[in-house]
Protein backbone atom coordinates (compact mmCIF):
# COMPACT_ATOMS: atom_id res chain seq x y z
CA UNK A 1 55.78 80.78 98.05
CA UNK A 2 54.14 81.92 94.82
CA UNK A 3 53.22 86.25 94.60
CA UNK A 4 49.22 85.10 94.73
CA UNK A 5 49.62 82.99 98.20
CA UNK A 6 51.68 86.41 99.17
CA UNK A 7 48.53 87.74 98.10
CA UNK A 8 46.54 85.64 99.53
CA UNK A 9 48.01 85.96 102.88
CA UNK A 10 47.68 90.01 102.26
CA UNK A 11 44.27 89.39 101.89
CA UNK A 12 43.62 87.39 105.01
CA UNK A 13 45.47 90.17 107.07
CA UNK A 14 43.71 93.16 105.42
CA UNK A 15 40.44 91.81 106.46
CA UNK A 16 41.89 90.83 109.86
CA UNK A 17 42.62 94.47 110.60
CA UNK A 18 39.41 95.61 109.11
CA UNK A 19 37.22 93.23 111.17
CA UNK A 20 39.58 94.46 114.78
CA UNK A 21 38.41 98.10 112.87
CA UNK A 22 34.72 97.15 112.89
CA UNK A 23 34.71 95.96 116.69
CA UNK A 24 36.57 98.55 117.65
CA UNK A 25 33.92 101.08 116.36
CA UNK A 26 31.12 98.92 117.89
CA UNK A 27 31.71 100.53 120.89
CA UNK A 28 29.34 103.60 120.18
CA UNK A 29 26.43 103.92 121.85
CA UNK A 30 24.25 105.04 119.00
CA UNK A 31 24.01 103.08 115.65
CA UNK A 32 24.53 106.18 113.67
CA UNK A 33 27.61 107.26 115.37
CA UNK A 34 28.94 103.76 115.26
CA UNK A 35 28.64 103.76 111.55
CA UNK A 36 30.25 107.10 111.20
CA UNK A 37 33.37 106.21 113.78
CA UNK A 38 36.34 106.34 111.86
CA UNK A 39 36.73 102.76 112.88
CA UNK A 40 34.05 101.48 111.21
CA UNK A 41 34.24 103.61 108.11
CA UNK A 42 38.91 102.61 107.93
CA UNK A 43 37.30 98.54 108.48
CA UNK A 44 34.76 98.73 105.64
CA UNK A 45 37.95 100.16 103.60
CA UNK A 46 40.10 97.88 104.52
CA UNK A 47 37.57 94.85 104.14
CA UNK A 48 37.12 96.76 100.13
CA UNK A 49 40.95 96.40 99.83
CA UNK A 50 40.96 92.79 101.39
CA UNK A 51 38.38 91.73 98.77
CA UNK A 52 40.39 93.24 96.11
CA UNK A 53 43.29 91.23 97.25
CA UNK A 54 41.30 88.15 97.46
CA UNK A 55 40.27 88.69 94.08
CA UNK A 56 44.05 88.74 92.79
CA UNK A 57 45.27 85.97 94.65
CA UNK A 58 42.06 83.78 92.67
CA UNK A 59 43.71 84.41 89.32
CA UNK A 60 46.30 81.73 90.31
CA UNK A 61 44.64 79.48 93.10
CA UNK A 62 42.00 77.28 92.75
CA UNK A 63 39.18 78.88 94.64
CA UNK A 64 38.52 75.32 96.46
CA UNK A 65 42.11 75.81 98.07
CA UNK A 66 41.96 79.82 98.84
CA UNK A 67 38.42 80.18 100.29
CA UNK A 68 39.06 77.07 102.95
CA UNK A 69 42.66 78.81 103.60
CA UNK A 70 40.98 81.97 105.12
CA UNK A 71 39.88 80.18 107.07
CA UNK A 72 42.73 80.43 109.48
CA UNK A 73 41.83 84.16 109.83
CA UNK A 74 39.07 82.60 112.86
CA UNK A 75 42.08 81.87 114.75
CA UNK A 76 42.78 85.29 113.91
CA UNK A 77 39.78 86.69 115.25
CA UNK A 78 39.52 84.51 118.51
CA UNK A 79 43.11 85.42 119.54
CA UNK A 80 42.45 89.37 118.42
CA UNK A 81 39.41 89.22 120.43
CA UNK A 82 40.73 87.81 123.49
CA UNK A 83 44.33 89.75 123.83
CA UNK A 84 42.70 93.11 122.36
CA UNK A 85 39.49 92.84 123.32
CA UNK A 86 39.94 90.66 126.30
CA UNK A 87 36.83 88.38 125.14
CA UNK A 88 36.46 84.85 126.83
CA UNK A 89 38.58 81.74 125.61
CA UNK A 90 37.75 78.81 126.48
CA UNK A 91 38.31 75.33 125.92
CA UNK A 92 35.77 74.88 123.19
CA UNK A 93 37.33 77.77 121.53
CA UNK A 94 40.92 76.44 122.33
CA UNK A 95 39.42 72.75 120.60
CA UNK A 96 37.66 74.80 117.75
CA UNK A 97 40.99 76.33 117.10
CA UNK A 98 42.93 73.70 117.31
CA UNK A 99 40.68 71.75 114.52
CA UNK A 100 40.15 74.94 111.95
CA UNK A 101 44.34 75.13 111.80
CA UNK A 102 44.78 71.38 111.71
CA UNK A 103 42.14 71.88 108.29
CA UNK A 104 44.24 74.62 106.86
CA UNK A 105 47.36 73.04 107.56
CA UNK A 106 46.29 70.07 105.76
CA UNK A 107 44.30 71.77 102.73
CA UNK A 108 47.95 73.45 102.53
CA UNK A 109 50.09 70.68 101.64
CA UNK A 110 47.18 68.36 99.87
């Protein structure tokens, strides 16, 4: 694996971690203080670093290839949201998930 898919992957995770950041801040009752949670304000950091990231790991992959390969960060985000934030999965998320990482796993060795 090449330093810009390690990059890539980086990037994917960053934003991961910022988006758990974002939901976790959501939890304020006021829109103010929910923009001023440390939460929200470390995920719109970490989202600035992911981009960043993303940016670096475009010098070397075609953008056609990286942009379709995040998306295996919904996966992500459906299994953070369930375990963490003990959201509903069910079996038309299971399918949906199921058919996102069959895409990526395919774009990946096209």
């Amino acid at each position: 694996m090449s330093l810009h898919w390690i990059v890539l992957c980086a990037a994917i995770a960053t934003s991961m971690a910022g988006q758990t950041l974002l939901k976790a801040g959501a939890g304020q009752a006021a829109f103010l203080a929910q923009l001023l949670d440390w939460r929200t304000i470390a995920g719109l950091g970490l989202y600035g670093g992911a981009a960043i990231l993303y940016i670096v790991a475009l010098r070397k992959i075609p953008m056609s290839v990286a942009l379709p390969s995040t998306a295996i960060s919904y996966i992500a985000a459906a299994l953070i949201g369930h375990f963490v934030f003990g959201e509903v999965l069910g079996w038309a998320h299971i399918g949906a998930i199921a058919l996102i990482g069959g895409g990526v796993v395919l774009l990946a060795f096209a």
